[in-house]
C-alpha atoms as a PDB file:
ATOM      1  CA  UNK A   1      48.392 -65.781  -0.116  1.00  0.00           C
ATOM      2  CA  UNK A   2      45.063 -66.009   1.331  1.00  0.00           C
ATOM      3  CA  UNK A   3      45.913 -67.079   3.806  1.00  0.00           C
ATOM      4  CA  UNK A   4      48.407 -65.053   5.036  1.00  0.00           C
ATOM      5  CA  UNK A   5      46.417 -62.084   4.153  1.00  0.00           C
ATOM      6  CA  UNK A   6      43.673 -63.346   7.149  1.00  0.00           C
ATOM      7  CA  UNK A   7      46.317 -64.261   9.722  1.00  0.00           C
ATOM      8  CA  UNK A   8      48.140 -60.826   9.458  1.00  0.00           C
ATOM      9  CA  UNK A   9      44.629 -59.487  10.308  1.00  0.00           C
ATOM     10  CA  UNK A  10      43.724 -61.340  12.895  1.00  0.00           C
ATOM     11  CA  UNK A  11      47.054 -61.343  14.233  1.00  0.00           C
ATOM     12  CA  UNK A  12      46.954 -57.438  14.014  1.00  0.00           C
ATOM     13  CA  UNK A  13      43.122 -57.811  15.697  1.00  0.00           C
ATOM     14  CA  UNK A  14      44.715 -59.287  18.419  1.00  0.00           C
ATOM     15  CA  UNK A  15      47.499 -56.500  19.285  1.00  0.00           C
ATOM     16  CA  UNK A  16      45.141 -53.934  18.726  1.00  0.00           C
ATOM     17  CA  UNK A  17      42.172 -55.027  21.485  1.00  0.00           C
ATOM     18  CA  UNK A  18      45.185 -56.075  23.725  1.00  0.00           C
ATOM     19  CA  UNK A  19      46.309 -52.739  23.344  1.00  0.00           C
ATOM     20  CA  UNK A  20      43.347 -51.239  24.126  1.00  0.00           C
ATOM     21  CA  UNK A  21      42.640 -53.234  27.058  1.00  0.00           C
ATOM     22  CA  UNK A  22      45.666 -51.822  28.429  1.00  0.00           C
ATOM     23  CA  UNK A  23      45.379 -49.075  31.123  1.00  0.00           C
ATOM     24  CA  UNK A  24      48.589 -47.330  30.396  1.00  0.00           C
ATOM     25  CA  UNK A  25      47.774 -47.088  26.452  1.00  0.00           C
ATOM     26  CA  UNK A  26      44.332 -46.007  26.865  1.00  0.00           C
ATOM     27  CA  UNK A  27      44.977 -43.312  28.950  1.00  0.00           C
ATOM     28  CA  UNK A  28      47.960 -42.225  26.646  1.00  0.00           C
ATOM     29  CA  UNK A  29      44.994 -42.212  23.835  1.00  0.00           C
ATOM     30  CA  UNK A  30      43.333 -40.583  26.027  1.00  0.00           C
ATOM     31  CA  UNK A  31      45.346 -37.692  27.019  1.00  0.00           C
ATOM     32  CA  UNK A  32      46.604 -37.387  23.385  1.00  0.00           C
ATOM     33  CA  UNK A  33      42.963 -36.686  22.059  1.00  0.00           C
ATOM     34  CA  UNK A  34      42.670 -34.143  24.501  1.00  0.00           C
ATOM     35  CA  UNK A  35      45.936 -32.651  24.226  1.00  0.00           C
ATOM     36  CA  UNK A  36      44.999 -32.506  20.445  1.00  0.00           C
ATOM     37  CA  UNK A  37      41.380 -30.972  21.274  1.00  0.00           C
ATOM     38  CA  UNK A  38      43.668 -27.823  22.841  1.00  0.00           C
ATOM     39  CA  UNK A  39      45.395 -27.148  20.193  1.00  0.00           C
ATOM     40  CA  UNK A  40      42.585 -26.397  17.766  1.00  0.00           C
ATOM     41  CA  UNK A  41      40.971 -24.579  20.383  1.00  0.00           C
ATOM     42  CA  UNK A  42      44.331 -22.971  20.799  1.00  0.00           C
ATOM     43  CA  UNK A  43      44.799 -22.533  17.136  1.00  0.00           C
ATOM     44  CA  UNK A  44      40.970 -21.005  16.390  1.00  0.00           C
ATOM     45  CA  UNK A  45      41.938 -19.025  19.405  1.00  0.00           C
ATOM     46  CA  UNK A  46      45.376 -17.715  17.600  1.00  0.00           C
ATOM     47  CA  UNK A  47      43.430 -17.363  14.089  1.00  0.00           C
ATOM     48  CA  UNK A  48      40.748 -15.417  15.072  1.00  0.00           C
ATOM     49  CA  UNK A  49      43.064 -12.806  17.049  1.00  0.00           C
ATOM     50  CA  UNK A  50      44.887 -12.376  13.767  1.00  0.00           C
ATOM     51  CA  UNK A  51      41.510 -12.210  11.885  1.00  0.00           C
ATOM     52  CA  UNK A  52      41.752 -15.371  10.351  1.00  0.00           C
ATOM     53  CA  UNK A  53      38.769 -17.758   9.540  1.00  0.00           C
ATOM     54  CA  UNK A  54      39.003 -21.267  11.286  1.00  0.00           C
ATOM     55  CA  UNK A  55      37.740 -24.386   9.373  1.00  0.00           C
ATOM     56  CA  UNK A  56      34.602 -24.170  11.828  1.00  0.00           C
ATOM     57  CA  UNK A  57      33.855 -20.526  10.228  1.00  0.00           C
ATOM     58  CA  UNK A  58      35.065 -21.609   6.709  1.00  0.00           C
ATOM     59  CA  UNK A  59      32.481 -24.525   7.076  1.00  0.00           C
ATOM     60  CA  UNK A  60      29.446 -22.256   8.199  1.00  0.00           C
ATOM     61  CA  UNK A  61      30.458 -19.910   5.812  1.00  0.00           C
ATOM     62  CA  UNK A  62      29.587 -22.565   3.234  1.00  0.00           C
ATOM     63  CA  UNK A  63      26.325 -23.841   4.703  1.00  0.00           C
ATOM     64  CA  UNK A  64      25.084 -20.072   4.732  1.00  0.00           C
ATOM     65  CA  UNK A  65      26.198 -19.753   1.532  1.00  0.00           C
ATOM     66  CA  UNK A  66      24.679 -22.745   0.102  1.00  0.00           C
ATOM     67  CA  UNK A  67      21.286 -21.613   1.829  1.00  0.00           C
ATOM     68  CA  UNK A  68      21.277 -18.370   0.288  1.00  0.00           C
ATOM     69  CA  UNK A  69      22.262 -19.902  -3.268  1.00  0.00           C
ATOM     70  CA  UNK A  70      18.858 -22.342  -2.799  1.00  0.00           C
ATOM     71  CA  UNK A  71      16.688 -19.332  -1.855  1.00  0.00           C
ATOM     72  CA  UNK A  72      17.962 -16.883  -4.810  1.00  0.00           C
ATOM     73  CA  UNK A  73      16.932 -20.022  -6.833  1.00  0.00           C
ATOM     74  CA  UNK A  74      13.522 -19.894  -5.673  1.00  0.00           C
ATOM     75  CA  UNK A  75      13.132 -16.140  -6.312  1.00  0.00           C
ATOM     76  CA  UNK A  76      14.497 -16.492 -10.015  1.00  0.00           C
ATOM     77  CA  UNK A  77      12.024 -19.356 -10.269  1.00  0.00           C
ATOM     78  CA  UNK A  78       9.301 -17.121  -9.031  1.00  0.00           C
ATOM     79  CA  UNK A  79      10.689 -14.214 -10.951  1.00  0.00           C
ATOM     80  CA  UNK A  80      10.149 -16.155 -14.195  1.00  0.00           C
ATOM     81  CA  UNK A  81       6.497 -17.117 -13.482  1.00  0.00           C
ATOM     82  CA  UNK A  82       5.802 -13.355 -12.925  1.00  0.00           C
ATOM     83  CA  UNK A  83       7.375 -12.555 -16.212  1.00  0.00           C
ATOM     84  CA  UNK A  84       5.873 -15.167 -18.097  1.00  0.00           C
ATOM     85  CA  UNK A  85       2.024 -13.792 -16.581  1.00  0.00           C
ATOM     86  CA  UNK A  86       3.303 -10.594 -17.316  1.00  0.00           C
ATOM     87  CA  UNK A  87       3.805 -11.632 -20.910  1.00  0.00           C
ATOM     88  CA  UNK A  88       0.562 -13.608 -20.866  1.00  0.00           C
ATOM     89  CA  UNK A  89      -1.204 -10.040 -19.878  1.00  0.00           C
ATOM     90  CA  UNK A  90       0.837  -8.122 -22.793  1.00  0.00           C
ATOM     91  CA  UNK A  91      -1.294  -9.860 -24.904  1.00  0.00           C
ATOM     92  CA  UNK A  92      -4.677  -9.001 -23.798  1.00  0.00           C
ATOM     93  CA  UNK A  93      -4.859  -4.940 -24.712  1.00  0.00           C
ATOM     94  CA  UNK A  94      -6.438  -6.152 -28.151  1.00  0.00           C
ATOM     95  CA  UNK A  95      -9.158  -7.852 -26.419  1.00  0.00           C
ATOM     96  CA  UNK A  96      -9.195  -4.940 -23.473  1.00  0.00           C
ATOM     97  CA  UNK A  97      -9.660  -2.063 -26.133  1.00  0.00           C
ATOM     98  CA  UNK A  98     -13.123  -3.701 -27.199  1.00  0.00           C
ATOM     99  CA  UNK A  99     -14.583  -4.210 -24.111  1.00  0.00           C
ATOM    100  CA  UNK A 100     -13.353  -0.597 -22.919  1.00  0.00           C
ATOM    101  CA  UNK A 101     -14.938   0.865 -26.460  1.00  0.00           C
ATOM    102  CA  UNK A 102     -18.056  -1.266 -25.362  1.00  0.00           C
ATOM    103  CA  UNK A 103     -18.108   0.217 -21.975  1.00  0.00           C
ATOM    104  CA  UNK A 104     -17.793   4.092 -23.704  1.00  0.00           C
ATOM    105  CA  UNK A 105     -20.715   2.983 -25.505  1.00  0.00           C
ATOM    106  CA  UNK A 106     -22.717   2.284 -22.614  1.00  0.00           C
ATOM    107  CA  UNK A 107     -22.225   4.584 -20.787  1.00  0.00           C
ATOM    108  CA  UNK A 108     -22.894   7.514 -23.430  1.00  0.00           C
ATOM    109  CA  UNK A 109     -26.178   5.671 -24.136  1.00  0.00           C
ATOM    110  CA  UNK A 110     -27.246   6.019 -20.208  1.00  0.00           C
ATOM    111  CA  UNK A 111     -26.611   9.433 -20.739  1.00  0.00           C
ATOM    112  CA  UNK A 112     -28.593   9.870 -23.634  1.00  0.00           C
ATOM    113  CA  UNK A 113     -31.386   8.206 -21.213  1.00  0.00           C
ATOM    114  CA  UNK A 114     -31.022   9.998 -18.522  1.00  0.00           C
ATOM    115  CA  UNK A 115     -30.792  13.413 -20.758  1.00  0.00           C
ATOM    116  CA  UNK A 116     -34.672  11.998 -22.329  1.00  0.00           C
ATOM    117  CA  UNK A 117     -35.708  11.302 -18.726  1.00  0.00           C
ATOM    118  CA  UNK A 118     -34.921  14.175 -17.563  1.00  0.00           C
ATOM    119  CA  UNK A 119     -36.801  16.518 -20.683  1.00  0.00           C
ATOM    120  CA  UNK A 120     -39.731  14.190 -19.642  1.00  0.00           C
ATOM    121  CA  UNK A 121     -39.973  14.450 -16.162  1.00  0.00           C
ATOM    122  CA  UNK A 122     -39.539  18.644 -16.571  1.00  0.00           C
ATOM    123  CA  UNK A 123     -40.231  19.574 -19.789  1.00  0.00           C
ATOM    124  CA  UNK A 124     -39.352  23.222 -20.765  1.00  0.00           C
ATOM    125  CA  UNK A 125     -38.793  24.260 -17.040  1.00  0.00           C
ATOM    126  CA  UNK A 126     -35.379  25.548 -15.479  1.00  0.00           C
ATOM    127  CA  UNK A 127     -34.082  23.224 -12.641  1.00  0.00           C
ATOM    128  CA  UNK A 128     -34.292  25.125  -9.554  1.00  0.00           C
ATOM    129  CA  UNK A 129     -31.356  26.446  -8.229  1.00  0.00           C
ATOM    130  CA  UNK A 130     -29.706  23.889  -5.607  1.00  0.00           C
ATOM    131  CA  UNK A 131     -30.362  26.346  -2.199  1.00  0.00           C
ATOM    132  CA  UNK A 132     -34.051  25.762  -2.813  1.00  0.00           C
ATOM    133  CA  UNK A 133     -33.525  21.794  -3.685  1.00  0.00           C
ATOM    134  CA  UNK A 134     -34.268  20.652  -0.183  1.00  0.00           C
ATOM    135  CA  UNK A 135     -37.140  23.353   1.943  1.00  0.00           C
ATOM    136  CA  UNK A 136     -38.591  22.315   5.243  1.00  0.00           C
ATOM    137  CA  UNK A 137     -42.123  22.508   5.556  1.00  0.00           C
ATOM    138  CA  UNK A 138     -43.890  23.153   8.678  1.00  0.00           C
ATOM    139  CA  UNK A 139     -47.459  22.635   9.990  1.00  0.00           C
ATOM    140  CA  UNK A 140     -49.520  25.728  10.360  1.00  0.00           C
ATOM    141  CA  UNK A 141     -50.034  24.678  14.065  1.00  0.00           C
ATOM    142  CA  UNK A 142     -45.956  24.089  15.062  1.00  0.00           C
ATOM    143  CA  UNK A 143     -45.314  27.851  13.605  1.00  0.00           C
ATOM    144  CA  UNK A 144     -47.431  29.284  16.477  1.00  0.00           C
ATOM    145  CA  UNK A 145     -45.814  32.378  18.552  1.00  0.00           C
ATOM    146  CA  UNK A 146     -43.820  34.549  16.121  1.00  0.00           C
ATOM    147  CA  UNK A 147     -46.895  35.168  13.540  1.00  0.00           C
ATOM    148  CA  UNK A 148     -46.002  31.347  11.819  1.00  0.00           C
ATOM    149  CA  UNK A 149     -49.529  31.061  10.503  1.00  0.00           C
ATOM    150  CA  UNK A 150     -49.295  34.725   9.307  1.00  0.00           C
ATOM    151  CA  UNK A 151     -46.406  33.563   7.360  1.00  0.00           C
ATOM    152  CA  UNK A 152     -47.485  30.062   6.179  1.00  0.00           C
ATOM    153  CA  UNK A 153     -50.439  32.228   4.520  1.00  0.00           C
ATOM    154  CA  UNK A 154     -48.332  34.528   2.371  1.00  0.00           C
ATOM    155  CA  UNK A 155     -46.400  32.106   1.391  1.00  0.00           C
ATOM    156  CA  UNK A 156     -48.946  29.905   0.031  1.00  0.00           C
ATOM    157  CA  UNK A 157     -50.162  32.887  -1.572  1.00  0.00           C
ATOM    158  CA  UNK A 158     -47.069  33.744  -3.732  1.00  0.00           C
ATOM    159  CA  UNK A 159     -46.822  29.767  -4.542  1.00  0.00           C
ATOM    160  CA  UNK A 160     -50.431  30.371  -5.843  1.00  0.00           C
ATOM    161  CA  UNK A 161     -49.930  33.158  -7.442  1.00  0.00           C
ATOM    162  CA  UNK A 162     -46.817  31.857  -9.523  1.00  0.00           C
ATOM    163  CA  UNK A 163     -44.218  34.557  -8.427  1.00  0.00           C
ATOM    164  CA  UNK A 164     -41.721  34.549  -5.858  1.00  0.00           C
ATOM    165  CA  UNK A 165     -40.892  38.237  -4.171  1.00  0.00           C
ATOM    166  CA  UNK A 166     -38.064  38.005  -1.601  1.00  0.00           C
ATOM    167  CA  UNK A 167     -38.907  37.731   1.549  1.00  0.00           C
END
């Protein structure tokens, strides 16, 4: 049985090379396959007039699809780890609420310092108002023409004499 088996295939080797070797046959192969290549060009042609997808378009379709499938994946996946910090963080407040009571604390006891500093620095006086904060000072010899030195007199005067008139 063996036997016969391998001399039907050889035998079938044979026809098939000679057959190939053959000018006539290979260029009926030949015109076949491309006789067969216009029709599905033909065919897609016909399809997509009528709005109907070709295997080619059903196949890409599926490939695109696939890809988007993989990358939703990925942002579930990274959906999940955000959750799971987020979850992570819930549990924290406890541990937040102290340290934010600890900063309160603070930060009323620098301004229970800087109240004393202040008392110490100027004890019993009033704070000037904020227009006489920041006055400019000149030399008696830059206030020259317009009577400067006249003026740089009488006003160290009044700052002597502890009252202000307006001027």
């Amino acid at each position: 049985m063996e036997r016969l088996s391998r001399q039907s295939e050889d035998a079938l080797g044979r026809v098939a090379e000679e057959l190939v070797g053959n000018p006539v046959v290979s260029g009926a192969l030949s015109r076949a396959f491309s006789a067969r290549e216009k029709a599905v060009r033909a065919q897609e042609a016909a399809m997509g007039a009528l709005g109907i997808p070709s295997a080619a378009d059903i196949e890409r379709l599926t490939r695109r699809l696939r890809s988007v499938s993989q990358r939703l994946e990925g942002v579930e996946d990274s959906l999940d780890r955000v959750e799971a910090r987020i979850e992570a963080l819930g549990s924290v407040p406890a541990a937040a609420d102290g340290g934010q009571h600890r900063l309160e604390t603070r930060l009323e006891e620098i301004g229970r310092d800087l109240a004393a500093l202040r008392e110490a620095v100027t004890p019993g006086e009033v704070v000037p108002p904020r227009s006489q904060e920041r006055l400019t000072v000149t030399r008696a010899g830059q206030a020259g023409r317009s009577g400067g030195r006249k003026r740089a007199a009488s006003s160290s005067r009044r700052s002597n004499s502890g009252t202000q008139r307006p001027s």
